[in-house]
PDB file of N, CA and C in Angstrom:
ATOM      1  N   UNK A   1       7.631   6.594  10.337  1.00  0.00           N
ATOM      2  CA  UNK A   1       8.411   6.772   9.128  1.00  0.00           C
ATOM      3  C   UNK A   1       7.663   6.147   7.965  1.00  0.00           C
ATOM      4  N   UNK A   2       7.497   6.913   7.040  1.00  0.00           N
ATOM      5  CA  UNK A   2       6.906   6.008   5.881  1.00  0.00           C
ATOM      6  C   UNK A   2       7.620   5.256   5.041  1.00  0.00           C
ATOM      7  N   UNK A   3       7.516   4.704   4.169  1.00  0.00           N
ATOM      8  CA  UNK A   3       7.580   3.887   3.028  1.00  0.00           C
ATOM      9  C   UNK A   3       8.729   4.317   2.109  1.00  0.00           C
ATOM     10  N   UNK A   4       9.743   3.580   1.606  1.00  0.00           N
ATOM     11  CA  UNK A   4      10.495   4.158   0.360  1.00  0.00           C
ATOM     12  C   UNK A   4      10.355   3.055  -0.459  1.00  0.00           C
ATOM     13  N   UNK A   5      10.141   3.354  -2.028  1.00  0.00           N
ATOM     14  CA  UNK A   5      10.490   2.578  -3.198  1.00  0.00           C
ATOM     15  C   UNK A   5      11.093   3.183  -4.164  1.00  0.00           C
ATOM     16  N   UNK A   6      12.193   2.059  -4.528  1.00  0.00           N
ATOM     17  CA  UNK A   6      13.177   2.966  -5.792  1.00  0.00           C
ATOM     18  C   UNK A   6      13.392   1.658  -6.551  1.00  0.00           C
ATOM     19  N   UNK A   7      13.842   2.375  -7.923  1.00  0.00           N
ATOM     20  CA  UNK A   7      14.148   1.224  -8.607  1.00  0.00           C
ATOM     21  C   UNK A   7      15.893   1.538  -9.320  1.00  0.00           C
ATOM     22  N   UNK A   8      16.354   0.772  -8.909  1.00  0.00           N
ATOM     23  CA  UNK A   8      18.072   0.708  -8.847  1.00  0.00           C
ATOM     24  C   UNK A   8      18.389   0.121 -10.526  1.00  0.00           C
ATOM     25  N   UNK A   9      19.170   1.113 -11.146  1.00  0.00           N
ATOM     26  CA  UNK A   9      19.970   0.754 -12.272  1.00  0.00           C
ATOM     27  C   UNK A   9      18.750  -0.138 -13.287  1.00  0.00           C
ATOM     28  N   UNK A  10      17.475   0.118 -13.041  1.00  0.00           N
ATOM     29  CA  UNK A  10      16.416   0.077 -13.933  1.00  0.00           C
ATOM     30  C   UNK A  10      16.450  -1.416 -13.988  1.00  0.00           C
ATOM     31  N   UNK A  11      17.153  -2.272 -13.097  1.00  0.00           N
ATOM     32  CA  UNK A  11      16.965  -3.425 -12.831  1.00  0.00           C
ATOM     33  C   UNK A  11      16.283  -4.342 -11.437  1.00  0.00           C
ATOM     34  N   UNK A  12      16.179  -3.562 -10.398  1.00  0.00           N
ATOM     35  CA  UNK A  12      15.676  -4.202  -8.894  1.00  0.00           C
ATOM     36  C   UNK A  12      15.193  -2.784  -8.307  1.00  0.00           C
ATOM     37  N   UNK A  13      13.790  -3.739  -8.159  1.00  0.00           N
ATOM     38  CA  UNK A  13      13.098  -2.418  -7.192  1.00  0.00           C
ATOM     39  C   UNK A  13      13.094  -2.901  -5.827  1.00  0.00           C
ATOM     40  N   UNK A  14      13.462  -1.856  -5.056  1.00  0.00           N
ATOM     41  CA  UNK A  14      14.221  -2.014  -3.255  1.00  0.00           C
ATOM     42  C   UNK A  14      12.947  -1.275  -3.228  1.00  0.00           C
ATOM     43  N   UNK A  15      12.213  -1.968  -1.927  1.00  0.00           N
ATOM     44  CA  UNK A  15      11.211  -1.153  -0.711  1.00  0.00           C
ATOM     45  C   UNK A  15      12.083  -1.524   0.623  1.00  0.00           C
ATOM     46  N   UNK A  16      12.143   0.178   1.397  1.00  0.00           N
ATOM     47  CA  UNK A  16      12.752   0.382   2.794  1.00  0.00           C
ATOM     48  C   UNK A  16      11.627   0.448   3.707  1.00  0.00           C
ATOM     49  N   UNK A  17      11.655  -0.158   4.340  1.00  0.00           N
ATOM     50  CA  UNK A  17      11.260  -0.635   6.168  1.00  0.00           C
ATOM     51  C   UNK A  17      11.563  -0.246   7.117  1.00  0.00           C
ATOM     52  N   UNK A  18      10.669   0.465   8.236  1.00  0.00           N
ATOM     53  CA  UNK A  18      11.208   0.355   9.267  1.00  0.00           C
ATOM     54  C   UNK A  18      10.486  -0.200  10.259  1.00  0.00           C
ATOM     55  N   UNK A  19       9.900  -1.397  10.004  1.00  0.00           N
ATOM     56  CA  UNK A  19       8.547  -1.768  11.357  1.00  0.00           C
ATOM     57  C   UNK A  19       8.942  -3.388  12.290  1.00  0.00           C
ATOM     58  N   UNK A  20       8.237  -3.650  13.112  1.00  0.00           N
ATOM     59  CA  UNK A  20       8.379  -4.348  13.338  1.00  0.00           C
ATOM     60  C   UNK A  20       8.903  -5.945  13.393  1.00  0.00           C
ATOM     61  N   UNK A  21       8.357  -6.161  12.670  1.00  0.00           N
ATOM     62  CA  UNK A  21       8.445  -7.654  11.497  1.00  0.00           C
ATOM     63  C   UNK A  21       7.632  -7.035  10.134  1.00  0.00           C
ATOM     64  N   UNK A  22       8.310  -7.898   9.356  1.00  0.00           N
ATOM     65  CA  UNK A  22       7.723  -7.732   7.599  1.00  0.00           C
ATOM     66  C   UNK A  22       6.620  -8.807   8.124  1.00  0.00           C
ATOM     67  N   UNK A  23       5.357  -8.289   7.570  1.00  0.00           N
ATOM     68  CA  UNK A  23       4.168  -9.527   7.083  1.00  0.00           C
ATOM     69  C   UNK A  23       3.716  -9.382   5.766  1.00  0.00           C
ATOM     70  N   UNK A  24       3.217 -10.441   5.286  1.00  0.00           N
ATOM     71  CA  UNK A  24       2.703 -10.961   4.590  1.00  0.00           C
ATOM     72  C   UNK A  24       1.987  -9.646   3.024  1.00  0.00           C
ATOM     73  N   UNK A  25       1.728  -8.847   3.695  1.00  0.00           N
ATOM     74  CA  UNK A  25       1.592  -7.438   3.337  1.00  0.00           C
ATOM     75  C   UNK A  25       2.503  -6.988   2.951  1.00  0.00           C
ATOM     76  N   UNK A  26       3.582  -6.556   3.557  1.00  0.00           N
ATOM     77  CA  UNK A  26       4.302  -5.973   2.754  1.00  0.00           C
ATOM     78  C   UNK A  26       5.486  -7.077   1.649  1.00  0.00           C
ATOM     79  N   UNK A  27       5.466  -7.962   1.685  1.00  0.00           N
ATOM     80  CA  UNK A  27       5.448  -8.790   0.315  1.00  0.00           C
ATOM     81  C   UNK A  27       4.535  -8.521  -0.763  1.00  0.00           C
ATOM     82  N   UNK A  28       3.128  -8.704  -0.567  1.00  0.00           N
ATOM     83  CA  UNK A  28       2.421  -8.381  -1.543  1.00  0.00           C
ATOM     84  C   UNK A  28       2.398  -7.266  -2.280  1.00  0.00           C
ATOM     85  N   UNK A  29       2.873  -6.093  -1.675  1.00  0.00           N
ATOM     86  CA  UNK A  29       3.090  -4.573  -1.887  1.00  0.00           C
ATOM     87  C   UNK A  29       4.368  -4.713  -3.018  1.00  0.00           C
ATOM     88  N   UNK A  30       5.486  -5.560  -2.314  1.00  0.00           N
ATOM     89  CA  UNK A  30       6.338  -5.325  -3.081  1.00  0.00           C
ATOM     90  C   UNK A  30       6.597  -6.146  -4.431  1.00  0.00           C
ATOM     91  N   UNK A  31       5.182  -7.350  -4.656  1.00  0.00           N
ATOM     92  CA  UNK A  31       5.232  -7.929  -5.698  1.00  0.00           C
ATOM     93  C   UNK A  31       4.385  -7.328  -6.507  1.00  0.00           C
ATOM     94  N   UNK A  32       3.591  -6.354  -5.866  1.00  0.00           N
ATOM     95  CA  UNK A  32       2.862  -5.270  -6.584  1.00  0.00           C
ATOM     96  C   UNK A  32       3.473  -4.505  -7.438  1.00  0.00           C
ATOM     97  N   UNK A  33       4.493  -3.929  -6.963  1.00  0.00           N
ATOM     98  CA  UNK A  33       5.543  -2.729  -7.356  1.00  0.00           C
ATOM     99  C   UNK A  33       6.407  -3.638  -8.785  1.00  0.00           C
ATOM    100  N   UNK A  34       6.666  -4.780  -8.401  1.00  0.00           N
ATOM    101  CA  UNK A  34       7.538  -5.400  -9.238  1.00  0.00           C
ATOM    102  C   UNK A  34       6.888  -5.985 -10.753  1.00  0.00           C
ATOM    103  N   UNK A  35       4.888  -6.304 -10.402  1.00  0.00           N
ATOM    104  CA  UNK A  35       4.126  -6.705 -11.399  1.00  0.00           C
ATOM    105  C   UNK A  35       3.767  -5.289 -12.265  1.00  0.00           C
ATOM    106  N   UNK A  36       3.678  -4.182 -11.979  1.00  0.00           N
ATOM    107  CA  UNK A  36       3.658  -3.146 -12.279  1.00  0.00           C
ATOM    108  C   UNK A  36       4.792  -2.154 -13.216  1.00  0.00           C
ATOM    109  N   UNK A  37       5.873  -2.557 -12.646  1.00  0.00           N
ATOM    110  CA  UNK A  37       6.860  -1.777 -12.846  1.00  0.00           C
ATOM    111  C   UNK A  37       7.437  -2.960 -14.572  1.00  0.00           C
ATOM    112  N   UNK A  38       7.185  -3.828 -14.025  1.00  0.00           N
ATOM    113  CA  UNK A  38       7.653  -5.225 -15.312  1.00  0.00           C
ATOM    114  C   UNK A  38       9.113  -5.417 -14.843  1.00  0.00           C
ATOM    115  N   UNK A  39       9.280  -5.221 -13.824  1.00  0.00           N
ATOM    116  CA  UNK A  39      11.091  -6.180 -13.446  1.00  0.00           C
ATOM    117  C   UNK A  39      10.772  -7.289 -12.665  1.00  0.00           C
ATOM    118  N   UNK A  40      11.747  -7.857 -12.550  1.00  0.00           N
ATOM    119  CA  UNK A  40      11.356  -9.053 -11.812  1.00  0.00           C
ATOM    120  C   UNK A  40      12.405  -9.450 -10.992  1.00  0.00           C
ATOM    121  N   UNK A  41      12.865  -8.318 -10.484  1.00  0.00           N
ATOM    122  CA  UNK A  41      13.765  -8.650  -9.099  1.00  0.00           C
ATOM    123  C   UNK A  41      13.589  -7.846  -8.182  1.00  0.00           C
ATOM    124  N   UNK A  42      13.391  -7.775  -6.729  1.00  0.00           N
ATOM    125  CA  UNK A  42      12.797  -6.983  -5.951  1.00  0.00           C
ATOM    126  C   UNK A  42      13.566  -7.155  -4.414  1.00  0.00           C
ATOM    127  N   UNK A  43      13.933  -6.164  -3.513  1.00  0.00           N
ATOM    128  CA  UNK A  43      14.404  -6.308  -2.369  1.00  0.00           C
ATOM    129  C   UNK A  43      13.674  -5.696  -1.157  1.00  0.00           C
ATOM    130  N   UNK A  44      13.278  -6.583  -0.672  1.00  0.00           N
ATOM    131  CA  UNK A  44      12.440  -5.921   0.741  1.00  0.00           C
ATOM    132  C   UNK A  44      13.442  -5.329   1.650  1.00  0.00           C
ATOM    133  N   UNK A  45      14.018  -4.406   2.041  1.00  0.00           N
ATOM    134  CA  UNK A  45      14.472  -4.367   3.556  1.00  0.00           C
ATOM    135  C   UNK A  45      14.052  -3.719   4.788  1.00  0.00           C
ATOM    136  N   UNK A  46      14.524  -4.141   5.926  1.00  0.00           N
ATOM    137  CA  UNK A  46      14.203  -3.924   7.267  1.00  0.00           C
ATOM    138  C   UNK A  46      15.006  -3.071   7.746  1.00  0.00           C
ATOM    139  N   UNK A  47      15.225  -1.844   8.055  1.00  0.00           N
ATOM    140  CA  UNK A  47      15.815  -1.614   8.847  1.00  0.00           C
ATOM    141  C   UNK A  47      15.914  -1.556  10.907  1.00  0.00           C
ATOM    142  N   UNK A  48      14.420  -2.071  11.099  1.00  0.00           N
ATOM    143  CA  UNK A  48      14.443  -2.790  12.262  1.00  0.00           C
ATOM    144  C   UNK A  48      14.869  -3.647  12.447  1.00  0.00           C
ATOM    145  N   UNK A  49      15.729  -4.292  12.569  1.00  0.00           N
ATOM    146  CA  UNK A  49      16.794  -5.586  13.013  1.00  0.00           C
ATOM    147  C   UNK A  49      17.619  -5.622  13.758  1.00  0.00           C
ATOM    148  N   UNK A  50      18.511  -6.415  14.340  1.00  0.00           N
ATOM    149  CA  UNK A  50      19.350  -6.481  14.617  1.00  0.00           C
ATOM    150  C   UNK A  50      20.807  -6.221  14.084  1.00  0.00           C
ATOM    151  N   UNK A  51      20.374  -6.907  12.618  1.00  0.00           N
ATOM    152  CA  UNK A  51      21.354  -6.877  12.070  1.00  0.00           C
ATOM    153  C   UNK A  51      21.159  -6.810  10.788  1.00  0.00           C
ATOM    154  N   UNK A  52      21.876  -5.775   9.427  1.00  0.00           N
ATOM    155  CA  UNK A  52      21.323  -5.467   8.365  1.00  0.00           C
ATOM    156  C   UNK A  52      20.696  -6.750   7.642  1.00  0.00           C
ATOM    157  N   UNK A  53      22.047  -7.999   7.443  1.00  0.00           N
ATOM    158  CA  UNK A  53      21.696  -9.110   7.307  1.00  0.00           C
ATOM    159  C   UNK A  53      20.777  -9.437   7.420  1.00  0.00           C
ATOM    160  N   UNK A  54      19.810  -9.168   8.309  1.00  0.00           N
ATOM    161  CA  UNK A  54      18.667 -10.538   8.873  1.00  0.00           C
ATOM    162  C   UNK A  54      17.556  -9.486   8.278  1.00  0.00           C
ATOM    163  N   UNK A  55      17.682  -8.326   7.990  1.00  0.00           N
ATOM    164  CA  UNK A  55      16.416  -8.133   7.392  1.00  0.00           C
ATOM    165  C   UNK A  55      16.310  -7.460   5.899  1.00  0.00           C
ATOM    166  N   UNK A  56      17.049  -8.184   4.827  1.00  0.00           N
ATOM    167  CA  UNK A  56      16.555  -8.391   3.556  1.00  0.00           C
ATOM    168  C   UNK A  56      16.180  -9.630   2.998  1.00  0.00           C
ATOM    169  N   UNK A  57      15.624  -9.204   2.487  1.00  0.00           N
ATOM    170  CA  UNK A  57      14.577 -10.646   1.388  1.00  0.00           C
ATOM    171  C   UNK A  57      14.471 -10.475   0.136  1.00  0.00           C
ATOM    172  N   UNK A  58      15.160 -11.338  -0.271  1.00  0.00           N
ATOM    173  CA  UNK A  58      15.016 -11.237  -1.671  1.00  0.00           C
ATOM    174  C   UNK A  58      13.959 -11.691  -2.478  1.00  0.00           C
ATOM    175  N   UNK A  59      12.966 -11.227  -3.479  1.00  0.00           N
ATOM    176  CA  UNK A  59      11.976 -11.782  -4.175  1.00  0.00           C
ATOM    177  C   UNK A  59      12.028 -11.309  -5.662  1.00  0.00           C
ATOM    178  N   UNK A  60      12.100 -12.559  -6.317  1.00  0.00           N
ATOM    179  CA  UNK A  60      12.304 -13.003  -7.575  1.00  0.00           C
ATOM    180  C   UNK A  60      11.072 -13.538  -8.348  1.00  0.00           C
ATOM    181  N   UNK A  61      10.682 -12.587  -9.471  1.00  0.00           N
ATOM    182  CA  UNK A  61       9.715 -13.742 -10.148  1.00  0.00           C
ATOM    183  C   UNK A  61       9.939 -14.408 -11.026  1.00  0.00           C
TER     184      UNK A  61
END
C-alpha cells in the first residue's frame, strides 16, 4: 500500500501508514511535508496497530 498525505482544513498535514513500525524516516518525511508546505502541525498515523490509539504521533514545530 502506498503512502497518503493530505492537508486538513489548511491547518495539519496527516501522513497514512500502513507498515510495520514508524522509523525514524518516516518522521523526517513528514517534517519534510510540514517544512515545505509552511504549517506546523503534522500527524503521522499507523494503521498497523493494535489499536488506532497507539499509532498516532503528533509532531509540532
Amino acid at each position: 500500500m502506498g503512502d497518503i498525505a493530505a492537508v486538513v482544513e489548511d491547518r495539519v498535514v496527516i501522513e497514512l501508514k500502513a507498515v510495520d513500525a514508524i522509523k525514524r524516516v518516516h518522521f523526517a518525511q513528514l517534517m519534510s511535508y510540514l517544512r515545505v508546505s509552511g504549517k506546523r502541525l503534522g500527524l503521522l498515523i499507523n494503521f498497523n496497530e493494535h489499536t488506532l490509539k497507539a499509532g498516532i504521533k503528533r509532531i509540532a514545530l
